[in-house]
C-alpha atoms as a PDB file:
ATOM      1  CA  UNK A   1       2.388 -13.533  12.339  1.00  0.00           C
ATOM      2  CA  UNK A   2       2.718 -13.142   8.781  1.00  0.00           C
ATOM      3  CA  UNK A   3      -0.103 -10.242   8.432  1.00  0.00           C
ATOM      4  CA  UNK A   4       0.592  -8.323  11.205  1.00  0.00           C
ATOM      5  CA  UNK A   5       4.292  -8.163   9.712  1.00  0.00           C
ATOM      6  CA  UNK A   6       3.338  -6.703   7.103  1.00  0.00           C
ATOM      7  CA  UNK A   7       1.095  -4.204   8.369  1.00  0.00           C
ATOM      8  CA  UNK A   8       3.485  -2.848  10.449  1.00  0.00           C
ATOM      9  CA  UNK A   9       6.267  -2.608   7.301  1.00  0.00           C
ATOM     10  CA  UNK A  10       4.175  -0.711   5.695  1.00  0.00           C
ATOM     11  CA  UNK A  11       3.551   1.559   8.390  1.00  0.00           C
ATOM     12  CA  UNK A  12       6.965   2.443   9.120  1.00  0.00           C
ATOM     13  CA  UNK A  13       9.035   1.952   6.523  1.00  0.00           C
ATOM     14  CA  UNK A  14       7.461   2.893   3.289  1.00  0.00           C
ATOM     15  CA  UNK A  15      10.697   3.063   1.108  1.00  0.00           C
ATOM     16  CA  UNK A  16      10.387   0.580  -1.665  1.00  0.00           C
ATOM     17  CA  UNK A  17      10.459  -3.019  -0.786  1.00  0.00           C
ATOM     18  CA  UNK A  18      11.819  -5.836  -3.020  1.00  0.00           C
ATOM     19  CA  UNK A  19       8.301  -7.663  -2.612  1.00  0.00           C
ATOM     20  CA  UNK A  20       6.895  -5.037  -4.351  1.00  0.00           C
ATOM     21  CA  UNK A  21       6.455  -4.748  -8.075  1.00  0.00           C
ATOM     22  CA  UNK A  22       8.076  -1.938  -9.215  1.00  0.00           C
ATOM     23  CA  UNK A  23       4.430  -0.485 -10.937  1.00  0.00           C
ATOM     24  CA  UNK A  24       3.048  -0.827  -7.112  1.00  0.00           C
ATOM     25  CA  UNK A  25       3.504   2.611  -6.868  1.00  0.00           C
ATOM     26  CA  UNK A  26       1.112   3.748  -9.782  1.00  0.00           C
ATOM     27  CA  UNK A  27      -1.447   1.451  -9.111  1.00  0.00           C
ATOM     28  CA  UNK A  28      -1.980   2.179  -5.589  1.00  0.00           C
ATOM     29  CA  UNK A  29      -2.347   6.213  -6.598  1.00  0.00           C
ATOM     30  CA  UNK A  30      -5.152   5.702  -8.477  1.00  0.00           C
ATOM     31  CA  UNK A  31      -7.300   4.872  -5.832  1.00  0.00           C
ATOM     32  CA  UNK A  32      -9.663   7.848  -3.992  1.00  0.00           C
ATOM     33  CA  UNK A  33      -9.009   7.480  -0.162  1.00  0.00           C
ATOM     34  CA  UNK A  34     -12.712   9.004   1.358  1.00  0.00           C
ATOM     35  CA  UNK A  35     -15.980   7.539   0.668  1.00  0.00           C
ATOM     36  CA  UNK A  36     -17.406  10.643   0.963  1.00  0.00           C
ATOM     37  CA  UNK A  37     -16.080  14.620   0.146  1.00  0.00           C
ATOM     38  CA  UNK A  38     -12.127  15.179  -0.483  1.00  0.00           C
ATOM     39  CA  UNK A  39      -9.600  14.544   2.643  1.00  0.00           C
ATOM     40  CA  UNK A  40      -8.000  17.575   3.401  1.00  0.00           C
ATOM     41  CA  UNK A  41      -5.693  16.646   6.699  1.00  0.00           C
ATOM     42  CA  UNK A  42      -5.958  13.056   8.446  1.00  0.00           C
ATOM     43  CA  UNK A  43      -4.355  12.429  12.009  1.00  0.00           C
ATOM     44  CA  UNK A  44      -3.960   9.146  12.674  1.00  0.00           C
ATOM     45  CA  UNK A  45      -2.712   7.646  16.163  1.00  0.00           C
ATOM     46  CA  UNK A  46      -1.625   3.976  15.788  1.00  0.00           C
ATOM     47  CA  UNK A  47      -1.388   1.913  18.932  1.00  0.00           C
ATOM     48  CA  UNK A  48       0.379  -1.168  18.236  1.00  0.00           C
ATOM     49  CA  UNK A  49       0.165  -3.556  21.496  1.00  0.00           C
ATOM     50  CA  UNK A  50       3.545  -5.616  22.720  1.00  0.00           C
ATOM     51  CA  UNK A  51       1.617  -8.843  23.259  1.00  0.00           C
ATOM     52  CA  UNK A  52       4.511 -10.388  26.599  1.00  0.00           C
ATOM     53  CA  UNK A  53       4.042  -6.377  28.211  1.00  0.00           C
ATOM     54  CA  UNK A  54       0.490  -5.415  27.289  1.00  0.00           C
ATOM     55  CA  UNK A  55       2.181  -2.171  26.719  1.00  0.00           C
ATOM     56  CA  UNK A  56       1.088  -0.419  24.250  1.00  0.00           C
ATOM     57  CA  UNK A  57       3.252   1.272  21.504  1.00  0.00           C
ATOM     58  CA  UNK A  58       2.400   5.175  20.135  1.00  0.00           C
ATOM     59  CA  UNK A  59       3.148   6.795  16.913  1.00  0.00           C
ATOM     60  CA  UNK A  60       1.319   9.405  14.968  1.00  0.00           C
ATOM     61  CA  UNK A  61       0.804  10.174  11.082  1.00  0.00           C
ATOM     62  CA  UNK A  62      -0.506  12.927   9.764  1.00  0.00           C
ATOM     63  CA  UNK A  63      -1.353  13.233   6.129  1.00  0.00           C
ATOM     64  CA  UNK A  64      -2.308  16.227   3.788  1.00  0.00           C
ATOM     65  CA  UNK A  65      -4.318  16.076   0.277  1.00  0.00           C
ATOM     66  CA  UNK A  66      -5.188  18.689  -2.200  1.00  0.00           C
ATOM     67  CA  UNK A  67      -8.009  20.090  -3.569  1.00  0.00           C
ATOM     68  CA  UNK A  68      -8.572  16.801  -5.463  1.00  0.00           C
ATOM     69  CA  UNK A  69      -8.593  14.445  -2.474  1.00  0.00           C
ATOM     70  CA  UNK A  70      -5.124  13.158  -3.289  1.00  0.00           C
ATOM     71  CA  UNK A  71      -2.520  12.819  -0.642  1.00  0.00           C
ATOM     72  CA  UNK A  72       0.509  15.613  -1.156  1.00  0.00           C
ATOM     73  CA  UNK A  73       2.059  14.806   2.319  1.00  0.00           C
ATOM     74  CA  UNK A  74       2.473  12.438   5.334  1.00  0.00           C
ATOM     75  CA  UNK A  75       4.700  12.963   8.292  1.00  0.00           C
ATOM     76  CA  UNK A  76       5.426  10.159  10.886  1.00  0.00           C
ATOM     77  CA  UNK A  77       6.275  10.579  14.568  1.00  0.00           C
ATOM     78  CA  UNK A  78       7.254   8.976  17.426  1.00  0.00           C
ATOM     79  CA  UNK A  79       5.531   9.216  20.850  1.00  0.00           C
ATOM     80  CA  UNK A  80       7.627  12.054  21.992  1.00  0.00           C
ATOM     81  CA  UNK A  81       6.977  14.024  18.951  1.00  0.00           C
ATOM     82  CA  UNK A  82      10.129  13.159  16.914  1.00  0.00           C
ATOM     83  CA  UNK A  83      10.021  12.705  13.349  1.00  0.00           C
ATOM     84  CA  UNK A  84      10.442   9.507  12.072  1.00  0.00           C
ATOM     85  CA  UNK A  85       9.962   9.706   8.083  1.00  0.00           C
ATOM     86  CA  UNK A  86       8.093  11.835   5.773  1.00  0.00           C
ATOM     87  CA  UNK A  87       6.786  11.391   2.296  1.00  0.00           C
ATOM     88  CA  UNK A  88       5.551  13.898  -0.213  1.00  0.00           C
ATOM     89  CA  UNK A  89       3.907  13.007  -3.689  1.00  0.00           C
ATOM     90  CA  UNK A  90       3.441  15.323  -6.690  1.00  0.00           C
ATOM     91  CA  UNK A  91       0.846  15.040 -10.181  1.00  0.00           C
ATOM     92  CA  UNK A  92       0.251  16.874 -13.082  1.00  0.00           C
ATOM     93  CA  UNK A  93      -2.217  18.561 -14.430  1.00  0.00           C
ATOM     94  CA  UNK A  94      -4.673  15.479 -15.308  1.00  0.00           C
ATOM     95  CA  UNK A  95      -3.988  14.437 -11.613  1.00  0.00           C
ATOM     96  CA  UNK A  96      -1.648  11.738 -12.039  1.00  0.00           C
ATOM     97  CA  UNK A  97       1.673  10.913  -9.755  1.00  0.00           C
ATOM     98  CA  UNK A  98       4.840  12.140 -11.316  1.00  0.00           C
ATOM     99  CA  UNK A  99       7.043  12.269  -8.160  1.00  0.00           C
ATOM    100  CA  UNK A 100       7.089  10.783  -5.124  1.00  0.00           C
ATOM    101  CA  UNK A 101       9.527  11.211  -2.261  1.00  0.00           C
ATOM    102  CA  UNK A 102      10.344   9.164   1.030  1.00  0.00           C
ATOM    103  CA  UNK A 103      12.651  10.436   3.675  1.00  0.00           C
ATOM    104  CA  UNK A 104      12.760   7.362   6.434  1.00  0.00           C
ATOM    105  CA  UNK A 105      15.253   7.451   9.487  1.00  0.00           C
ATOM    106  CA  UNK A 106      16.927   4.290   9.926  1.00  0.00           C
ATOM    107  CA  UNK A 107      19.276   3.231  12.642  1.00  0.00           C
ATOM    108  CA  UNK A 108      22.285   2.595  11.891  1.00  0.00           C
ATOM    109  CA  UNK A 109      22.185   4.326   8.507  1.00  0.00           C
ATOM    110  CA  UNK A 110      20.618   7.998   9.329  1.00  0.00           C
ATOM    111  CA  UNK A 111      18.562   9.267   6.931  1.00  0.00           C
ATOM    112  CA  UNK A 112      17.592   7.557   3.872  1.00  0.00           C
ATOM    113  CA  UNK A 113      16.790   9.379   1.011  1.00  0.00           C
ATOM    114  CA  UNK A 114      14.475   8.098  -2.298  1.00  0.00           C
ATOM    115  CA  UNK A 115      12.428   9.546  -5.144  1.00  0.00           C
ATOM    116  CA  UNK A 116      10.303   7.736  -7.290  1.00  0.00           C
ATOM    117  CA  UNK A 117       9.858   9.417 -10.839  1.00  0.00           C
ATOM    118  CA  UNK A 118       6.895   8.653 -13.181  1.00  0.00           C
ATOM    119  CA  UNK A 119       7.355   9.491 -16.586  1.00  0.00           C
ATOM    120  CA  UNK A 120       4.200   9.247 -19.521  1.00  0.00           C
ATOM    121  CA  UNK A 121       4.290   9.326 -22.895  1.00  0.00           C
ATOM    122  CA  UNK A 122       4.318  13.031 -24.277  1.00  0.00           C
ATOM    123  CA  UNK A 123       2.048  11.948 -27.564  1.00  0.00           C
ATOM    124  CA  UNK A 124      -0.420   9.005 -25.913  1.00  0.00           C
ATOM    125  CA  UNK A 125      -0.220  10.068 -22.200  1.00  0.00           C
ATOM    126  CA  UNK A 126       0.462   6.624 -21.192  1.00  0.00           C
ATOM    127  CA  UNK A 127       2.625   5.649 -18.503  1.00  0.00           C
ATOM    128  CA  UNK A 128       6.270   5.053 -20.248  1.00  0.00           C
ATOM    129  CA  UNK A 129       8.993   4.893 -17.366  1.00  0.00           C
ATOM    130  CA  UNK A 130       9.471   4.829 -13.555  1.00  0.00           C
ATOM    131  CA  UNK A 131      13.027   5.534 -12.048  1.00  0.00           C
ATOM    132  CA  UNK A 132      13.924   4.780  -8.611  1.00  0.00           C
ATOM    133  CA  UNK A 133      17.022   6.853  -6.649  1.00  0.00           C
ATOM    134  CA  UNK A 134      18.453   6.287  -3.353  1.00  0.00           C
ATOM    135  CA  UNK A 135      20.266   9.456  -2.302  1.00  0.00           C
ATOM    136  CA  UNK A 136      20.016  11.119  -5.675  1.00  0.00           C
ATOM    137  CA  UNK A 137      21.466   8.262  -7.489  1.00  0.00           C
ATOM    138  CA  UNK A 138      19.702   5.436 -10.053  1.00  0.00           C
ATOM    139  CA  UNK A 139      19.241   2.425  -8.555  1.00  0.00           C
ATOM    140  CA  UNK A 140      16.355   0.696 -10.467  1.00  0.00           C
ATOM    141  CA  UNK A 141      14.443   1.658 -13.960  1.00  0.00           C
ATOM    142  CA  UNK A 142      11.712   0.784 -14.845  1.00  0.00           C
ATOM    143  CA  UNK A 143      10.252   0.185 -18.923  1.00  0.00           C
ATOM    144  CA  UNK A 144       6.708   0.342 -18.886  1.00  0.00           C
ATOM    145  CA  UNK A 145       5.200  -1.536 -22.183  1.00  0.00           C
ATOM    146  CA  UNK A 146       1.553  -0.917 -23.286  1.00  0.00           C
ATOM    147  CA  UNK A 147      -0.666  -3.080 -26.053  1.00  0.00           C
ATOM    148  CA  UNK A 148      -2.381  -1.217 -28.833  1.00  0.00           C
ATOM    149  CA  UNK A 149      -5.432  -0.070 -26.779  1.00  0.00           C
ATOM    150  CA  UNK A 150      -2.926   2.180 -24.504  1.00  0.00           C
ATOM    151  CA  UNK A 151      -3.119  -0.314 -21.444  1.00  0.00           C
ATOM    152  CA  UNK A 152       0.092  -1.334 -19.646  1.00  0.00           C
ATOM    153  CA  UNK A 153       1.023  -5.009 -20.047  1.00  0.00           C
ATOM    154  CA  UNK A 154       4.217  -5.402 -19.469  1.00  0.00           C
ATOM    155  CA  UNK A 155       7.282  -3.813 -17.171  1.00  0.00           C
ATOM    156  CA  UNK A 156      10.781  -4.674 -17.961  1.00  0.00           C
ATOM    157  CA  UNK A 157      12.914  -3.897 -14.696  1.00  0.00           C
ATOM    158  CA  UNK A 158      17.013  -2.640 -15.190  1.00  0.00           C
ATOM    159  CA  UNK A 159      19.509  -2.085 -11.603  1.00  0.00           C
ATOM    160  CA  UNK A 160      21.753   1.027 -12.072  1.00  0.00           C
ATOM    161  CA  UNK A 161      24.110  -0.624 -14.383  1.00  0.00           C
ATOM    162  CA  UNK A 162      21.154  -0.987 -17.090  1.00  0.00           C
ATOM    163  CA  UNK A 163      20.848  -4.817 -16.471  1.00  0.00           C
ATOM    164  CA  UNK A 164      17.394  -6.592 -16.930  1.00  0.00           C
ATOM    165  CA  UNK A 165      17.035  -7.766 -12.837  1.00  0.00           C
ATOM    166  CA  UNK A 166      13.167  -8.757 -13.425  1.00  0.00           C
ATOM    167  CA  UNK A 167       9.940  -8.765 -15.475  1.00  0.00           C
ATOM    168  CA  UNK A 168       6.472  -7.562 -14.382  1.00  0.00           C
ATOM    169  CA  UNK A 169       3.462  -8.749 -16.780  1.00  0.00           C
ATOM    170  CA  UNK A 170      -0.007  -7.263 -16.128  1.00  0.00           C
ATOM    171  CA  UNK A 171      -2.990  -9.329 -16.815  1.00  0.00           C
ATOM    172  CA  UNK A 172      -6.789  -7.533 -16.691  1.00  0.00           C
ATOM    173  CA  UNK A 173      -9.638  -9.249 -15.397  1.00  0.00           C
ATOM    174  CA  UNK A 174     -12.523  -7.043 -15.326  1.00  0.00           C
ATOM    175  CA  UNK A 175     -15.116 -10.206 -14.605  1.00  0.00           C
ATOM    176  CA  UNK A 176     -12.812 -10.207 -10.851  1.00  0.00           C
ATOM    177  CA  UNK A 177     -12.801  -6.244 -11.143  1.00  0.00           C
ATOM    178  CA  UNK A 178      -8.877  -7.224 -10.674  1.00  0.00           C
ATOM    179  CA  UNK A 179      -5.564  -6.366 -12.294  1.00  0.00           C
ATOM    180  CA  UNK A 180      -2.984  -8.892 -11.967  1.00  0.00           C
ATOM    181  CA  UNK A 181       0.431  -8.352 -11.628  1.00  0.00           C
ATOM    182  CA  UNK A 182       2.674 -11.642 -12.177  1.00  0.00           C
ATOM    183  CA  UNK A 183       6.336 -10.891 -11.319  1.00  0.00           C
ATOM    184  CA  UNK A 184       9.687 -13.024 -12.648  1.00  0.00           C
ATOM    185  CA  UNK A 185      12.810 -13.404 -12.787  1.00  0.00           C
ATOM    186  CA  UNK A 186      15.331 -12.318 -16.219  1.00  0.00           C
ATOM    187  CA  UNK A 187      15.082 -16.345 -16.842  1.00  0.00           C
ATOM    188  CA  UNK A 188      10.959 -16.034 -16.837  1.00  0.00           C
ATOM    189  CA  UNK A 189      10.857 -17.785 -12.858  1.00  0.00           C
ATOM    190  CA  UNK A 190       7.738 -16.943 -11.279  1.00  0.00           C
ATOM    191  CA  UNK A 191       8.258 -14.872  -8.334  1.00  0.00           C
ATOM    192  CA  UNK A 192       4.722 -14.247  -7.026  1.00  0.00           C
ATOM    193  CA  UNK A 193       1.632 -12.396  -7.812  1.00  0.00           C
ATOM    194  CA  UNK A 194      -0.168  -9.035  -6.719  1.00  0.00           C
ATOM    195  CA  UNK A 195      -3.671  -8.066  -7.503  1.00  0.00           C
ATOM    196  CA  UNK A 196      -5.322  -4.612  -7.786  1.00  0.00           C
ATOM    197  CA  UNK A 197      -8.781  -3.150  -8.080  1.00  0.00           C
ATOM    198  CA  UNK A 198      -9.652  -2.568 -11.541  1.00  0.00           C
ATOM    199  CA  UNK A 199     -12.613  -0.256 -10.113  1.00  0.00           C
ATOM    200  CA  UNK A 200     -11.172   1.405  -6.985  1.00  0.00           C
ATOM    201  CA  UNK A 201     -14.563   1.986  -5.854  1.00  0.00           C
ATOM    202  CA  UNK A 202     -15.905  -1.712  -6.007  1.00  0.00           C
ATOM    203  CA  UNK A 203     -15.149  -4.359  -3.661  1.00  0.00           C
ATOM    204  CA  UNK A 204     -11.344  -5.143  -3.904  1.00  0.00           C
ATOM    205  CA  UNK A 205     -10.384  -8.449  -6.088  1.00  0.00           C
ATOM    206  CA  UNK A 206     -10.214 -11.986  -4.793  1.00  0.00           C
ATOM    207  CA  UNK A 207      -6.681 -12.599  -3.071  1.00  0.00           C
ATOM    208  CA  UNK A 208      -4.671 -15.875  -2.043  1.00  0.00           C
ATOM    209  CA  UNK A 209      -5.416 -14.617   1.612  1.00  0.00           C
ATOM    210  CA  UNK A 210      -9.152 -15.521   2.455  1.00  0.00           C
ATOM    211  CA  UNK A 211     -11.215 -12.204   2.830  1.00  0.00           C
ATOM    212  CA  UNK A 212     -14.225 -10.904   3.690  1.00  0.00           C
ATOM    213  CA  UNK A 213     -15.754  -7.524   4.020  1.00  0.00           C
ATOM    214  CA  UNK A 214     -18.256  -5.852   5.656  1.00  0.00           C
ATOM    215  CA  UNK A 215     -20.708  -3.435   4.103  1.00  0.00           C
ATOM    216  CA  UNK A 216     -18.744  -0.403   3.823  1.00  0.00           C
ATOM    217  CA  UNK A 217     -16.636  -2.123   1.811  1.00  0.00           C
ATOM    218  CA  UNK A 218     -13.787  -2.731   4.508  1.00  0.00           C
ATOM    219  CA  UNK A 219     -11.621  -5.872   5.726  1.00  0.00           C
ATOM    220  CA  UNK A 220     -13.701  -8.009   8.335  1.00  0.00           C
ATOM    221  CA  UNK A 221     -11.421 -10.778   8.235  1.00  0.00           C
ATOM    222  CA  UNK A 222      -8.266 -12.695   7.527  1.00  0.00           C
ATOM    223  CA  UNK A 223      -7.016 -15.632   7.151  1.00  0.00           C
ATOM    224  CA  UNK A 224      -4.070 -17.785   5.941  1.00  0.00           C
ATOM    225  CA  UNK A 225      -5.947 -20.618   3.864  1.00  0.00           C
ATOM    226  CA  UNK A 226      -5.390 -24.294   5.033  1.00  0.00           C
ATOM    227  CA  UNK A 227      -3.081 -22.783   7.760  1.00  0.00           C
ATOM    228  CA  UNK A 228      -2.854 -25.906  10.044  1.00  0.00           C
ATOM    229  CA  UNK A 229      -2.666 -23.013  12.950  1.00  0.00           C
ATOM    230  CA  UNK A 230      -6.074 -21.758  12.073  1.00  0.00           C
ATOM    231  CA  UNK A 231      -4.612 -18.087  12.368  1.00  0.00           C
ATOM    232  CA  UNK A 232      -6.121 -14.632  11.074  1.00  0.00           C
ATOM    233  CA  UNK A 233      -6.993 -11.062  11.516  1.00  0.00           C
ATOM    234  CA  UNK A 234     -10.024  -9.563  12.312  1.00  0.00           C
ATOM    235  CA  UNK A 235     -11.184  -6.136  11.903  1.00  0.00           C
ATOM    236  CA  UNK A 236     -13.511  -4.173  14.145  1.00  0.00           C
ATOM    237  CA  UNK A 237     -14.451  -0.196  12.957  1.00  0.00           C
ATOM    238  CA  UNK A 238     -16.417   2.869  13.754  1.00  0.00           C
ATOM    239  CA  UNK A 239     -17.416   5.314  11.239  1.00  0.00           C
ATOM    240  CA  UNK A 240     -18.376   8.659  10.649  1.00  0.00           C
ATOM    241  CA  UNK A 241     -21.547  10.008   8.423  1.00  0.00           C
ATOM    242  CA  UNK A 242     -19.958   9.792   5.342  1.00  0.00           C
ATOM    243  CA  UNK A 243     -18.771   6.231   6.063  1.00  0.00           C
ATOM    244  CA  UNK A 244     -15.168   6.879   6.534  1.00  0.00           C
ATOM    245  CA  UNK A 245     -13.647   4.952   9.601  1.00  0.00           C
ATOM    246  CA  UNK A 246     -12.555   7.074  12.523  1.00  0.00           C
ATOM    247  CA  UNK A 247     -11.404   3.965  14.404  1.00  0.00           C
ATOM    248  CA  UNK A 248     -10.055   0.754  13.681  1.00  0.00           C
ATOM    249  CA  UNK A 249      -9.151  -2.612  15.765  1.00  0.00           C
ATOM    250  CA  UNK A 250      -7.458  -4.989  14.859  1.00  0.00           C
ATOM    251  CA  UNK A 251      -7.407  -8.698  16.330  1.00  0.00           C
ATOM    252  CA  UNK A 252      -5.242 -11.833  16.127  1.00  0.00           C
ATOM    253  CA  UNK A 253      -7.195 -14.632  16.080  1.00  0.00           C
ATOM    254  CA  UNK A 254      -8.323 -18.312  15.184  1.00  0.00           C
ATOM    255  CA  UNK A 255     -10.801 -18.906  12.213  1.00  0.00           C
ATOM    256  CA  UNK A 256     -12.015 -22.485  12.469  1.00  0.00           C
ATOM    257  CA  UNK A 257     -12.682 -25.012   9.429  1.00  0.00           C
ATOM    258  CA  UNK A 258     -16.822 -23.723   9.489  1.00  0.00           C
ATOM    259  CA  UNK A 259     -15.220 -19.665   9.638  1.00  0.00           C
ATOM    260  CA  UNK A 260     -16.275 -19.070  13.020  1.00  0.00           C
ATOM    261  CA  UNK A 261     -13.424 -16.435  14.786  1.00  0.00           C
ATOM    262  CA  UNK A 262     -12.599 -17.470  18.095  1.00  0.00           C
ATOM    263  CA  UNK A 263      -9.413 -16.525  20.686  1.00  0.00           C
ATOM    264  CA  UNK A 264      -9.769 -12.679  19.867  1.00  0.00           C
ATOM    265  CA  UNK A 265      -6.423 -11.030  20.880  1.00  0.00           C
ATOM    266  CA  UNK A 266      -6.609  -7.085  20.558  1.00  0.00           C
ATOM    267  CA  UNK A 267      -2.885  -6.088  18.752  1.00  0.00           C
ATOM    268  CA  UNK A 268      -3.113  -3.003  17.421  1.00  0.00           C
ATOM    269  CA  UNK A 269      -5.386   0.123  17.136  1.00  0.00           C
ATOM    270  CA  UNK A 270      -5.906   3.651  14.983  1.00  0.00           C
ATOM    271  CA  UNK A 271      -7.772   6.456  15.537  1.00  0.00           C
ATOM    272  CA  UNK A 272      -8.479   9.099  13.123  1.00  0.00           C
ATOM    273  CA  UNK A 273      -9.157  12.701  12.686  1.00  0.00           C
ATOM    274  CA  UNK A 274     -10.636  13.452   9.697  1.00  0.00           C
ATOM    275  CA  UNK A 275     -10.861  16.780   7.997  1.00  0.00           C
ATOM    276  CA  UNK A 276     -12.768  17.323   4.894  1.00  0.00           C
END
């Protein structure tokens, strides 16, 4: 169930996770969302079947982008219209993310509270520092290290008592069209890797988890390799004219030895409203 876990943390509960390297969050804002002109409001309703009930499960997200395509807001609810989180991002003038804030209700806990800060060099422009708060108070920095040429290679990570918890090295492979992102420990233990597009607008780097796409460019298929369970995701879409999908399936399934998908299992669907 490993996938579908973490499509649904991502989902809900988009306040950092430890998984995460800490320069996730610039990486993933480089990317343009539409295939086509700017977003300018997206409603998504995500149906996430209970597999034992059949019943299905509502919530709703609607984002909001400027005049540049990029997302400025997203707001999630619950079936009966209640807020569940919200997140707001900022940029400056060249269009790059300087703020980003997350507002997630948790039970238990109430309202949680972060801001992710992005800070770049006043003389090259480059990237220099990312600070994490919970509630208004530090709880991780960030020390973002480039080469000569002005590209980031390296992220030293401090906790709120300015102690070195971990080390993020970035490695670019533009034969993969990939950025690679090998996170350790303070003692230089490997922790685990994450790649990136170098080209948001090729196809998307080779990852551990066996891929394939279809010809707009989107997920067809998943699956765990040399899982002795055979299991994996696939992906079923409808689009509009400027290829953007308005709907998306997803199934659970089997992916035999000679990548044939059998036992289908519908588990979770999004519709979208696009405005442009």
């Amino acid at each position: 169930m490993q996938l579908k876990h973490i499509l649904i943390t991502v989902l809900l509960f988009p306040l950092t996770l430890a998984s995460q390297p800490v320069i996730d969050v610039y990486f993933n804002s480089l990317a343009p969302e539409s295939k086509g002109p700017s977003f300018s409001k997206v409603e998504e309703v995500h149906e996430l079947l209970i597999p034992k009930s059949g019943t299905p499960s509502y919530f709703e997200i609607v984002k909001h982008y400027n005049s540049s395509g990029r997302i400025v807001s997203e707001k999630r609810y619950n079936k009966a219209g209640g807020i569940m989180g919200e997140s707001q991002w900022e940029y400056n003038a060249k269009g790059e993310l300087t703020k980003k804030t997350n507002r997630q209700f948790m039970n238990f806990k109430g309202w949680i509270n972060e801001q992710i800060i992005l800070t770049y060099n006043d003389t090259s422009g480059v990237l220099e520092e990312i600070s994490i708060l919970f509630d208004n108070q530090l709880k991780q920095r960030a020390q973002v290290i480039p080469d000569k040429d002005l590209k980031i290679t390296e992220v030293l990570v401090f906790n709120e008592k300015n102690v070195l918890t971990g080390k993020e090295r970035i490695v670019y492979l533009p034969q993969n069209n990939t950025i690679r992102v090998l996170s350790y420990k303070p003692n230089e233990q490997f922790i685990g890797a994450t790649t990136y597009p170098l080209d948001p607008k090729l196809p998307e780097p080779p990852s551990a988890i066996k891929r394939e796409f279809n010809s707009h460019g989107d997920i067809l298929l998943e699956a765990l390799p040399n899982s002795k369970m055979e299991q994996g995701y696939f992906y079923e879409y409808t689009y509009d004219s400027y290829g953007n999908w308005t709907e998306k399936l997803t199934y659970q399934c089997r992916v035999t030895k000679n990548n044939k998908v059998i036992n289908k299992k519908l588990e979770y669907k999004i519709t979208r409203n696009i405005t442009y």
